[in-house]
C-alpha atoms as a PDB file:
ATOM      1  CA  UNK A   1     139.433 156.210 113.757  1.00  0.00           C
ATOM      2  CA  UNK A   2     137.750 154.271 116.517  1.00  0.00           C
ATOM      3  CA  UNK A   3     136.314 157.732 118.133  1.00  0.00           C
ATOM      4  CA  UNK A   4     134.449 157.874 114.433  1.00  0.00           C
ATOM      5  CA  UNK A   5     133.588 154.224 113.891  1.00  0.00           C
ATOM      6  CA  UNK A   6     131.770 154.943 117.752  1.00  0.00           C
ATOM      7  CA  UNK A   7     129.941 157.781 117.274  1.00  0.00           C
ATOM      8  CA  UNK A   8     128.859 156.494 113.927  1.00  0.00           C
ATOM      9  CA  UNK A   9     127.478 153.460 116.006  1.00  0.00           C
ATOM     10  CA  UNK A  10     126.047 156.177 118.613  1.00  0.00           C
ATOM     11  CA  UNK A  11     124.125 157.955 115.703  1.00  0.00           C
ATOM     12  CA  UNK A  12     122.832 154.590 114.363  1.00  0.00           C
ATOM     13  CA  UNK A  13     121.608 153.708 117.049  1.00  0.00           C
ATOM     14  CA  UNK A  14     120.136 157.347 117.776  1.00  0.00           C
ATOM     15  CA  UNK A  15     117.967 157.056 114.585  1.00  0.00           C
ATOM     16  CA  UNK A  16     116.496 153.530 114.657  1.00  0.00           C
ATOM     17  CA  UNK A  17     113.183 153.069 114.275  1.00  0.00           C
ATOM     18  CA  UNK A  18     111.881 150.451 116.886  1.00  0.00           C
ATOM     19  CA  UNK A  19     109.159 147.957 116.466  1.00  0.00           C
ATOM     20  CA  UNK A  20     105.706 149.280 117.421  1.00  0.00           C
ATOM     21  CA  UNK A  21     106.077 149.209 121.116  1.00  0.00           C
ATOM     22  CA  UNK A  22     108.874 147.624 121.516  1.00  0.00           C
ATOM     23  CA  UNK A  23     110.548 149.830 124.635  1.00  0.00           C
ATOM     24  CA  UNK A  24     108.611 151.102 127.554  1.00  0.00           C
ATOM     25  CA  UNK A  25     110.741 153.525 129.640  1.00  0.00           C
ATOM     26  CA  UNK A  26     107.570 154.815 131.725  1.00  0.00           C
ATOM     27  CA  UNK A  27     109.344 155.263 135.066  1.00  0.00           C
ATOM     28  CA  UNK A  28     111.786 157.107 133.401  1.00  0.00           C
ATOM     29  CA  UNK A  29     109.856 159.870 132.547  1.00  0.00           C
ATOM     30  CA  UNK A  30     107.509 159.770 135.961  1.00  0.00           C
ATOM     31  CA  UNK A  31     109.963 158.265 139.001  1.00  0.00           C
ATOM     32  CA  UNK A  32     113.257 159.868 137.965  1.00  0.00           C
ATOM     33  CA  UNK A  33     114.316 162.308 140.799  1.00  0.00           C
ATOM     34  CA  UNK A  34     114.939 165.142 138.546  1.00  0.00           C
ATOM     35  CA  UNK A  35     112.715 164.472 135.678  1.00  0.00           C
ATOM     36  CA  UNK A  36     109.600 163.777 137.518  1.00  0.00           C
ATOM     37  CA  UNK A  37     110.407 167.822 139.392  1.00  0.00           C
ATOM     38  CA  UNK A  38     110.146 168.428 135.669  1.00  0.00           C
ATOM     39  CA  UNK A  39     106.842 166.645 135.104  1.00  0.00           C
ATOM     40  CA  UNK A  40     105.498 167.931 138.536  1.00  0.00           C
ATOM     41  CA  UNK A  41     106.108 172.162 137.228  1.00  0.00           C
ATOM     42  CA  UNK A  42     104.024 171.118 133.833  1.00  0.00           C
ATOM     43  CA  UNK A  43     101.066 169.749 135.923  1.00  0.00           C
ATOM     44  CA  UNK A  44     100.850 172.788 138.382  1.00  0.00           C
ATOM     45  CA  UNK A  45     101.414 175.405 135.328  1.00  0.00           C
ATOM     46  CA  UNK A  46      97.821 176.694 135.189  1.00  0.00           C
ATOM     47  CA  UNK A  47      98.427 178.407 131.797  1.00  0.00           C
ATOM     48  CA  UNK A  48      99.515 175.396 129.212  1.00  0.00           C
ATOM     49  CA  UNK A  49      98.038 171.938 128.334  1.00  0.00           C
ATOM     50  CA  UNK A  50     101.103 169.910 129.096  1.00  0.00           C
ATOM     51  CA  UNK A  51     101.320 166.825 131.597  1.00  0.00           C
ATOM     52  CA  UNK A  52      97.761 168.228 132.382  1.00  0.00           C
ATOM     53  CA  UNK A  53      95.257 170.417 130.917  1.00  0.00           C
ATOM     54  CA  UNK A  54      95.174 174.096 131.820  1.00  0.00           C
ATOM     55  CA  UNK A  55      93.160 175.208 134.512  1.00  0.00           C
ATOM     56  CA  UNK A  56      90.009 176.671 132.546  1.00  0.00           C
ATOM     57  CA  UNK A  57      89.637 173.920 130.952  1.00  0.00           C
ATOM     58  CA  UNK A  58      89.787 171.052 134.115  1.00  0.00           C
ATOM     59  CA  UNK A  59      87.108 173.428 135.854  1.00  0.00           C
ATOM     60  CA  UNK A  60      84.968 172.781 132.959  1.00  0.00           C
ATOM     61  CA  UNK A  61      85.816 169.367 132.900  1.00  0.00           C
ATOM     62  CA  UNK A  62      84.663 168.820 136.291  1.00  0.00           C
ATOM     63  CA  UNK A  63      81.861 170.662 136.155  1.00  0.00           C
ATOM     64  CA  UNK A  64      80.584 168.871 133.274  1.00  0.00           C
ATOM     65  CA  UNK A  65      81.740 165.258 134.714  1.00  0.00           C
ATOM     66  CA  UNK A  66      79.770 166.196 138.346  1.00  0.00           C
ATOM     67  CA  UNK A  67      77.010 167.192 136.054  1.00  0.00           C
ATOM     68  CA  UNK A  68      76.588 164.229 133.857  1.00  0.00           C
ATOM     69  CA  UNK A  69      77.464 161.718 136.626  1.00  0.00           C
ATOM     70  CA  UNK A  70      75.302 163.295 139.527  1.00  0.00           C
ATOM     71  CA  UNK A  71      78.696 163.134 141.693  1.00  0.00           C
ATOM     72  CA  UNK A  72      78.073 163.734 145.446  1.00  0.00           C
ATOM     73  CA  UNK A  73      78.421 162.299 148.838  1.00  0.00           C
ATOM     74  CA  UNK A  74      78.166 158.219 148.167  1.00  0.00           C
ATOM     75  CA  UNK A  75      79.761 158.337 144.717  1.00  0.00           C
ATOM     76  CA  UNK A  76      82.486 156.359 144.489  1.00  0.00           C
ATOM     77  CA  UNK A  77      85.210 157.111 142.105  1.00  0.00           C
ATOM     78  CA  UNK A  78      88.433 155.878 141.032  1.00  0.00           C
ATOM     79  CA  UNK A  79      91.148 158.202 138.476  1.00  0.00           C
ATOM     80  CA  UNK A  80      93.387 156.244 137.111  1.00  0.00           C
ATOM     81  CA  UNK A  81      96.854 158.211 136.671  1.00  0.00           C
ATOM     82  CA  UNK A  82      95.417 160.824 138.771  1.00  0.00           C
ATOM     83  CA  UNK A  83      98.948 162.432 139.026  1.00  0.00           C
ATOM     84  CA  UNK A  84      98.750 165.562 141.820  1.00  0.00           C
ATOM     85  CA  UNK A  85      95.208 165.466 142.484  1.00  0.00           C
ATOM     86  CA  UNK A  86      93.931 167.775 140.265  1.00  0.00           C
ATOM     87  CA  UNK A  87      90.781 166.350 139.373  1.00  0.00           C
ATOM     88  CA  UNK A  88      90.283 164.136 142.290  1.00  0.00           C
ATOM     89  CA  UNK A  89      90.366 167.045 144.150  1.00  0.00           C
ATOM     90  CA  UNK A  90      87.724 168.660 143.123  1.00  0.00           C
ATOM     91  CA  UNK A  91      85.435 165.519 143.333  1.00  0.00           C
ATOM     92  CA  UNK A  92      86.361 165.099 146.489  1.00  0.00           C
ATOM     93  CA  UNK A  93      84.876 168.202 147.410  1.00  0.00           C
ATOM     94  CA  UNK A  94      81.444 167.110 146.379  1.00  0.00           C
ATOM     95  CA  UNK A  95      81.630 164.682 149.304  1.00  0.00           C
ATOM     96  CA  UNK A  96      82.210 161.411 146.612  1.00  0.00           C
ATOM     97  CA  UNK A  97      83.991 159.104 147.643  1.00  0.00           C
ATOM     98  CA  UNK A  98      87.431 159.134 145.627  1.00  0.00           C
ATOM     99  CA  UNK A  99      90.394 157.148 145.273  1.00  0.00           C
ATOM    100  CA  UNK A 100      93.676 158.574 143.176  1.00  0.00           C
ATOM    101  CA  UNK A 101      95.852 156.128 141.948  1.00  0.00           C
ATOM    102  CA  UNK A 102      99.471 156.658 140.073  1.00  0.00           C
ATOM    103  CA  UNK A 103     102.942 154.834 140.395  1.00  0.00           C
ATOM    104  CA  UNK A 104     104.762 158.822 140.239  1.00  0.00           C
ATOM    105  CA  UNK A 105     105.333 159.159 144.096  1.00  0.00           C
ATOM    106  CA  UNK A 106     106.376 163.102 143.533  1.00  0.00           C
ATOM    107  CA  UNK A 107     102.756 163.272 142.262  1.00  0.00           C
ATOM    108  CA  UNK A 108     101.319 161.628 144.620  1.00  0.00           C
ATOM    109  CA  UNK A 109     103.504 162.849 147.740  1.00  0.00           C
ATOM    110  CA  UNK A 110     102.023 166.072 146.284  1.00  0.00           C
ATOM    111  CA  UNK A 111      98.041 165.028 146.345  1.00  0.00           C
ATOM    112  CA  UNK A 112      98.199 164.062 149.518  1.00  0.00           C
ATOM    113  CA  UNK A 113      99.933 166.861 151.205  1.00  0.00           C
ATOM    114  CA  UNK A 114      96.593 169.045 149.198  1.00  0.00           C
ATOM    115  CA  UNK A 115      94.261 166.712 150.590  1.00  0.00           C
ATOM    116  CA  UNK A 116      95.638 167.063 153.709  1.00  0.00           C
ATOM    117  CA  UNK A 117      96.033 171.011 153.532  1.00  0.00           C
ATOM    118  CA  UNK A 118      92.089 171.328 152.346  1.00  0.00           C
ATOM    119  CA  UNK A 119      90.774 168.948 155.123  1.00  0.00           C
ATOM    120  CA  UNK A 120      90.088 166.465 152.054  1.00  0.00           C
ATOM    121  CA  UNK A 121      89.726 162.481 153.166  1.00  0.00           C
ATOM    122  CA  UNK A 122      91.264 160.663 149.682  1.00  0.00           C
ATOM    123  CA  UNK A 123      92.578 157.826 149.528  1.00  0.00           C
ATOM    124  CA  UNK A 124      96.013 157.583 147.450  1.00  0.00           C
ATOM    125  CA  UNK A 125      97.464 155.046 146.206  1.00  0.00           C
ATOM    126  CA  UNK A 126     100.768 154.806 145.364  1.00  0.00           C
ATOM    127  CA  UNK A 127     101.471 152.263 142.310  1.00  0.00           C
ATOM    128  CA  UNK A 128     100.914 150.965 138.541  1.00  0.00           C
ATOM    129  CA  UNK A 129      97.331 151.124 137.606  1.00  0.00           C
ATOM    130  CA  UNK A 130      98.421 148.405 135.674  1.00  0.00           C
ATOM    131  CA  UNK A 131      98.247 145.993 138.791  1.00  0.00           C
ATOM    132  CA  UNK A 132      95.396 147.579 140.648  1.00  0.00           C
ATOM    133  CA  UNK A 133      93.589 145.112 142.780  1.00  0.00           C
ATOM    134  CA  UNK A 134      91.244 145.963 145.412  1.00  0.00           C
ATOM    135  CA  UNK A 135      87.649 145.138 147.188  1.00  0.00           C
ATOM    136  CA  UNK A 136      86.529 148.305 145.951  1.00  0.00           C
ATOM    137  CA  UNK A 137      84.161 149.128 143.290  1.00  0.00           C
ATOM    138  CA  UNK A 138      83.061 152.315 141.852  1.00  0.00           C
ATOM    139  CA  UNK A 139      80.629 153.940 140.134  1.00  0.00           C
ATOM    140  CA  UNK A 140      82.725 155.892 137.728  1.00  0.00           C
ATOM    141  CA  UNK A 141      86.351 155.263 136.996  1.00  0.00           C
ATOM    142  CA  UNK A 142      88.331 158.018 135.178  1.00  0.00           C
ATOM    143  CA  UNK A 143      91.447 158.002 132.762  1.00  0.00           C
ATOM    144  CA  UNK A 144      92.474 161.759 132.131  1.00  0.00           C
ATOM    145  CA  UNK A 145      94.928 163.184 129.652  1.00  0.00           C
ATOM    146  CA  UNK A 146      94.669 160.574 127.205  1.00  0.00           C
ATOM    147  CA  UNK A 147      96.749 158.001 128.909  1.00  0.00           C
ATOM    148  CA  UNK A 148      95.020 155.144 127.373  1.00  0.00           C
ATOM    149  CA  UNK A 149      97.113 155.988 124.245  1.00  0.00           C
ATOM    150  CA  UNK A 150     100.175 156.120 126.080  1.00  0.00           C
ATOM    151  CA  UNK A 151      99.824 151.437 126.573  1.00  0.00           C
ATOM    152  CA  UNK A 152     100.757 149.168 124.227  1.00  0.00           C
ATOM    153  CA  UNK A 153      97.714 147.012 122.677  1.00  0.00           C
ATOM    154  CA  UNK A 154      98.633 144.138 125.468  1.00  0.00           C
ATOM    155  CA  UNK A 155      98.483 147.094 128.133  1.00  0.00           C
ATOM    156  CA  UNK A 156      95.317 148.292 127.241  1.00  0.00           C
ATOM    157  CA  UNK A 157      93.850 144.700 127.304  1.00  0.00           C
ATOM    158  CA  UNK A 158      95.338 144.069 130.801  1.00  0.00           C
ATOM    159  CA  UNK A 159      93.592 147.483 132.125  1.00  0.00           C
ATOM    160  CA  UNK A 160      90.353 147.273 130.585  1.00  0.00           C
ATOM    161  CA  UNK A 161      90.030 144.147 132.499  1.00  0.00           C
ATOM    162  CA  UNK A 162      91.025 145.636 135.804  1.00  0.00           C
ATOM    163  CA  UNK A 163      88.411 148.506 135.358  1.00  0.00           C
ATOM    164  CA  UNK A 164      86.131 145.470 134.409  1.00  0.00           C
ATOM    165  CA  UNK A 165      86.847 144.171 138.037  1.00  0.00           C
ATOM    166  CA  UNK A 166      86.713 147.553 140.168  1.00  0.00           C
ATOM    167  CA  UNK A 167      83.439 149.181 138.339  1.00  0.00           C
ATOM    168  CA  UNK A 168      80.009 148.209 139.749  1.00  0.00           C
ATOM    169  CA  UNK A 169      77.596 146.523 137.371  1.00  0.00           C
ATOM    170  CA  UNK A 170      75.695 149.847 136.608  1.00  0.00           C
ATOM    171  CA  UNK A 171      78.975 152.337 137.037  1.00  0.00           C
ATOM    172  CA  UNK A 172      80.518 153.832 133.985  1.00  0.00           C
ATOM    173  CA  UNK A 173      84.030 154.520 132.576  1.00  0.00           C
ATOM    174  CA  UNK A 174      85.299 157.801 131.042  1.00  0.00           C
ATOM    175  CA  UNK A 175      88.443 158.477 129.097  1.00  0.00           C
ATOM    176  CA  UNK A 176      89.748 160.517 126.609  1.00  0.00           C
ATOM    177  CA  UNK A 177      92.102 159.398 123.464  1.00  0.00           C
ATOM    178  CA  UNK A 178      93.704 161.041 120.371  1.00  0.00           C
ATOM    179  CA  UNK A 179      91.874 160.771 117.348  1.00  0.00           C
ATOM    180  CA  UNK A 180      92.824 160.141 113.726  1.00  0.00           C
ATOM    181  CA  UNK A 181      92.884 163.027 112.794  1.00  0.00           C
ATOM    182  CA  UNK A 182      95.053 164.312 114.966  1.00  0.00           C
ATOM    183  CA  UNK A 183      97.388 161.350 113.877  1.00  0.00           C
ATOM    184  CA  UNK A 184      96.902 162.658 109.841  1.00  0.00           C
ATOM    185  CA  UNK A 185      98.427 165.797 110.870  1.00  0.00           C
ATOM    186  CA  UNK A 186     101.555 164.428 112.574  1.00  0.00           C
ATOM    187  CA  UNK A 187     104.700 163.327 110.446  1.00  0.00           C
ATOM    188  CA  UNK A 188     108.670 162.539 110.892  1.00  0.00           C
ATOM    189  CA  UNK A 189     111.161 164.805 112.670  1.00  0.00           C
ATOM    190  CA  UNK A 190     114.525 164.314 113.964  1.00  0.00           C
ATOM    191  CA  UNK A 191     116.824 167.368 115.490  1.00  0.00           C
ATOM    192  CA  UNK A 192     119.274 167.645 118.448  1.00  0.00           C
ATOM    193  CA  UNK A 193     119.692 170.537 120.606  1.00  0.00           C
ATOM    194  CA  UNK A 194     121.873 171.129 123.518  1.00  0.00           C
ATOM    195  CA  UNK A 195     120.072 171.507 126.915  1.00  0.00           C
ATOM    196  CA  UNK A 196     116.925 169.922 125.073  1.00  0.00           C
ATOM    197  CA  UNK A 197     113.652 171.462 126.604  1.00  0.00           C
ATOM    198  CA  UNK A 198     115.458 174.051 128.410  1.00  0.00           C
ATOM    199  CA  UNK A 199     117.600 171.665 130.792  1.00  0.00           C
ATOM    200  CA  UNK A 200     114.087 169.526 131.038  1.00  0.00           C
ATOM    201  CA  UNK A 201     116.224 165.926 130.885  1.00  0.00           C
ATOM    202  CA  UNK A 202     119.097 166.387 133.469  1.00  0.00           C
ATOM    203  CA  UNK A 203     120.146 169.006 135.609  1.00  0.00           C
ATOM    204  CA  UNK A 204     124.055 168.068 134.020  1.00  0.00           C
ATOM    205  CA  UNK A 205     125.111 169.598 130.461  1.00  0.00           C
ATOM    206  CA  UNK A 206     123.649 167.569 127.774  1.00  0.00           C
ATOM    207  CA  UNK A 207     123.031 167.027 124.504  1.00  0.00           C
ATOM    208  CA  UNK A 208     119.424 166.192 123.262  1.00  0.00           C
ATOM    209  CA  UNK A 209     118.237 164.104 119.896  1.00  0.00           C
ATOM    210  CA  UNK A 210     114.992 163.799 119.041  1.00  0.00           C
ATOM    211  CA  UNK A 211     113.145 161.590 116.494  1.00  0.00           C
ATOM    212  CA  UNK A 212     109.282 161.178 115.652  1.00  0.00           C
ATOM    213  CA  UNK A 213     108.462 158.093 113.757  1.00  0.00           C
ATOM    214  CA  UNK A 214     105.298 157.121 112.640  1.00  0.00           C
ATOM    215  CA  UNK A 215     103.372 153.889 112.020  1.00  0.00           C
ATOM    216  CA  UNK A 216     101.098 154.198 109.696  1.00  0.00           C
ATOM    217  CA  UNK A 217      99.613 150.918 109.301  1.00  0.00           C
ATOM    218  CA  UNK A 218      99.085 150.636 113.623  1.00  0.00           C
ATOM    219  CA  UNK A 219      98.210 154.569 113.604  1.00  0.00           C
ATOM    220  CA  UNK A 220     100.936 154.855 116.627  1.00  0.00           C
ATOM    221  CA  UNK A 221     103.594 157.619 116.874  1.00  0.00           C
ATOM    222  CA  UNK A 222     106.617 157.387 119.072  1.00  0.00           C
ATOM    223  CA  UNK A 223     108.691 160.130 120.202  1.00  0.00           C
ATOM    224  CA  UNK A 224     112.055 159.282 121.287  1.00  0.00           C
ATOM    225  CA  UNK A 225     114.466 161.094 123.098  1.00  0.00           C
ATOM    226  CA  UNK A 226     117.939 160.530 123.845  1.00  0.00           C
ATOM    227  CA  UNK A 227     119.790 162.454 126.206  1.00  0.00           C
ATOM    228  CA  UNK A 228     124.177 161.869 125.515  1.00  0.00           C
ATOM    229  CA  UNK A 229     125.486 163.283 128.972  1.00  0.00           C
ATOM    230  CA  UNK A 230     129.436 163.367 129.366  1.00  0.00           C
ATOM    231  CA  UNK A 231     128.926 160.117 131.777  1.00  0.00           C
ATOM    232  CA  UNK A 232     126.096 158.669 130.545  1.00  0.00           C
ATOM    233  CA  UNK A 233     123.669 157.882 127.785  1.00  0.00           C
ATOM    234  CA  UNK A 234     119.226 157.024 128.193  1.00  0.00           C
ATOM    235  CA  UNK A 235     116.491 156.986 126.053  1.00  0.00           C
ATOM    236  CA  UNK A 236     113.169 157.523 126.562  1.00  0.00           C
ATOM    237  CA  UNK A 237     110.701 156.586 124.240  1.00  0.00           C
ATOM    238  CA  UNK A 238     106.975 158.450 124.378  1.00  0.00           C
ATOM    239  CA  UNK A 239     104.201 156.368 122.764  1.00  0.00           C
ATOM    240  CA  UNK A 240     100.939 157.662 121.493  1.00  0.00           C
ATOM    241  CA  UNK A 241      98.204 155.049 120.161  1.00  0.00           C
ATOM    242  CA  UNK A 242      95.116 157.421 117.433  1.00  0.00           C
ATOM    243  CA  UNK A 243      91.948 155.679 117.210  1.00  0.00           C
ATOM    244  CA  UNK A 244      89.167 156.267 115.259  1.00  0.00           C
ATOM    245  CA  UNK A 245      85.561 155.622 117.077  1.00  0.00           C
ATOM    246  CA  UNK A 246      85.338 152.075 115.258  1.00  0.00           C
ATOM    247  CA  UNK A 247      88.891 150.991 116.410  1.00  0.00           C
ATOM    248  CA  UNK A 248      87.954 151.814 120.164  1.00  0.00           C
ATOM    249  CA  UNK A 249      84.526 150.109 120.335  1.00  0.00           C
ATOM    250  CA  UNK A 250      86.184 146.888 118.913  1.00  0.00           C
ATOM    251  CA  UNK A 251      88.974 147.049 121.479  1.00  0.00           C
ATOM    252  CA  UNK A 252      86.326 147.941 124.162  1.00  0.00           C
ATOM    253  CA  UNK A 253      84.641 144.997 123.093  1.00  0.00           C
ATOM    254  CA  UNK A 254      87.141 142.445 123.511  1.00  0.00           C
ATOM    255  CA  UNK A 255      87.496 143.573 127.761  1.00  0.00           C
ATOM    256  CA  UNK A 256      83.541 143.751 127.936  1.00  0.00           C
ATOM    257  CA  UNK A 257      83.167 147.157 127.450  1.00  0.00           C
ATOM    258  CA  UNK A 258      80.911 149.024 124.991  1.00  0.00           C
ATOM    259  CA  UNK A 259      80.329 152.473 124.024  1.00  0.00           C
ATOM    260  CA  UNK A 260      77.355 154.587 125.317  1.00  0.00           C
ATOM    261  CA  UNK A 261      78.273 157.936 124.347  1.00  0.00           C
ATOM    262  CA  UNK A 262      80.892 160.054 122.756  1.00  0.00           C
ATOM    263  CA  UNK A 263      82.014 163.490 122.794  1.00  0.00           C
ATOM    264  CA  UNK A 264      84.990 165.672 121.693  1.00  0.00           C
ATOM    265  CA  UNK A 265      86.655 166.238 124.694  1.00  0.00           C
ATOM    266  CA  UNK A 266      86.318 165.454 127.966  1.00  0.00           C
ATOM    267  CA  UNK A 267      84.749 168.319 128.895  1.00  0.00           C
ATOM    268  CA  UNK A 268      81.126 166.875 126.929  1.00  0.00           C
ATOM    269  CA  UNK A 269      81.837 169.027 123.674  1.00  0.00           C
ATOM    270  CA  UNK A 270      79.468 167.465 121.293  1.00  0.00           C
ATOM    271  CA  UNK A 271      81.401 164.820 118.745  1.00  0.00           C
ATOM    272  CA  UNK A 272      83.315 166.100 116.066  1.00  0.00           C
ATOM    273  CA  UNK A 273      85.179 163.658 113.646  1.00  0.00           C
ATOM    274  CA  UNK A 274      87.587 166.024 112.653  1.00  0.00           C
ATOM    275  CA  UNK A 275      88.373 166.846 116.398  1.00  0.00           C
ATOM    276  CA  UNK A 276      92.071 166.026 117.279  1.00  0.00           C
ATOM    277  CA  UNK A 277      90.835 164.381 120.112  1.00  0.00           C
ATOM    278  CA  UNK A 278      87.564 162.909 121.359  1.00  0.00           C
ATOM    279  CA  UNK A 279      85.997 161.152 124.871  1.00  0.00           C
ATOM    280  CA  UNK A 280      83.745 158.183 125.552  1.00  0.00           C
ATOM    281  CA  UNK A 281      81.519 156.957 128.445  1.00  0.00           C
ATOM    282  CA  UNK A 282      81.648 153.297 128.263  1.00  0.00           C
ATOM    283  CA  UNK A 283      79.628 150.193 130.340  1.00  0.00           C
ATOM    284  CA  UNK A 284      80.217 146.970 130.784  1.00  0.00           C
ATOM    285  CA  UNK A 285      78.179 144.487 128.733  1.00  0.00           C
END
């Protein structure tokens, strides 16, 4: 009877639904020895738009970005969760100056050893953009991959006023979020499956539950995950903030920020409301 009474506990606890934010298991995902191999295979697969885009679409990116930004030797930029180098890469090789941050050190062990390979001088640094503090200032700071909707409201605060700090007076900041409409099309799920995401969790047998909850009122969605190994039991919870264009300038406003342009991707696709996604270029005030 007590085995019962437990796993009835277990699948309680399995299916609550949090507070908005309430767990941030971050590292979990990005520093674990095994899981962050995981993360490291979905950046470098060229084909899919997972942990990064695919590889068509960054070289359009970048082109565009170089473009629109006049990047070239003096530029100095910063990417914020620049994970293996993908895009700093590639600005580096306009002679910019560029700086790669990212607390993942698989990712970043990775960057460097390209920058290194390609005769590349970037400077890496290994820890939470979060706490960035530096002399340096740029000209254009980056956030790639929708991060930004990844932090809690208190988060995004907290960074906007570190990019506040680190961008020169006439510099700009790009970054791409979800949209709401891409938030109108997402609902409720729960499921289990053994080995969940093809053995993506733990290189031990396990057993994989899932559950998508939504927020409609704070337009967030949370994915949790949690993995039931025969020793051991984690979580990991996988928060995405939807904004509309309205939402963002407001919370631009409030760290000194406003909007000078916006497009549907960050690739400079012209603005589409009913885009799941969508970019801005914003300057301080």
């Amino acid at each position: 009877m007590r085995g019962r009474c437990n796993m009835y506990n277990n699948l309680v606890n399995i299916n609550h639904k949090p507070k908005v934010f309430e767990f941030y298991t971050a590292s979990t995902l990005w520093n674990d020895e095994y899981t962050s191999e995981q993360m490291l295979k979905y950046h470098l697969n060229e084909d899919v738009d997972m942990s990064s885009r695919n590889k068509k679409f960054i070289n359009t990116s970048v082109d565009w970005i170089t473009s629109k930004f006049n990047i070239g030797t003096g530029t100095k930029i910063c990417d914020f969760g620049c994970g293996p180098g993908l895009y700093t890469t590639k600005f580096a090789k306009t002679g910019a100056s560029v700086t790669g941050l990212d607390f993942s050190k698989r990712s970043i062990n990775y960057a460097r050893e390209t920058a290194a390979k390609k005769n590349l001088v970037i400077d890496y640094q290994l820890q939470n953009y979060l706490d960035y503090s530096s002399d340096k200032k740029f000209d254009l700071i980056t956030m790639i991959m929708c991060d930004f909707c990844a932090l809690s409201p208190v988060q995004r605060q907290g960074l906007l006023n570190v990019f506040n700090q680190h961008l020169l007076h006439d510099g700009a900041l790009l970054f791409d979020v979800y949209s709401e409409a891409a938030f109108s099309q997402r609902e409720e799920s729960s499921g289990y499956e053994h080995q969940q995401l093809n053995s993506f969790w733990s290189p031990n047998d396990y057993y994989g539950f899932f559950n998508s909850f939504k927020y409609n009122d704070e337009k967030v969605m949370l994915d949790k995950y949690t993995i039931i190994e025969k020793s051991r039991i984690f979580e990991v919870y996988n928060w995405l903030q939807y904004f509309s264009i309205k939402v963002l300038k407001n919370e631009l406003q409030k760290g000194g920020f406003s909007i000078s342009e916006s497009y549907s991707d960050i690739a400079g696709s012209k603005y589409n409301s009913d885009s799941l996604e969508f970019a801005v270029i914003a300057r301080k005030m």
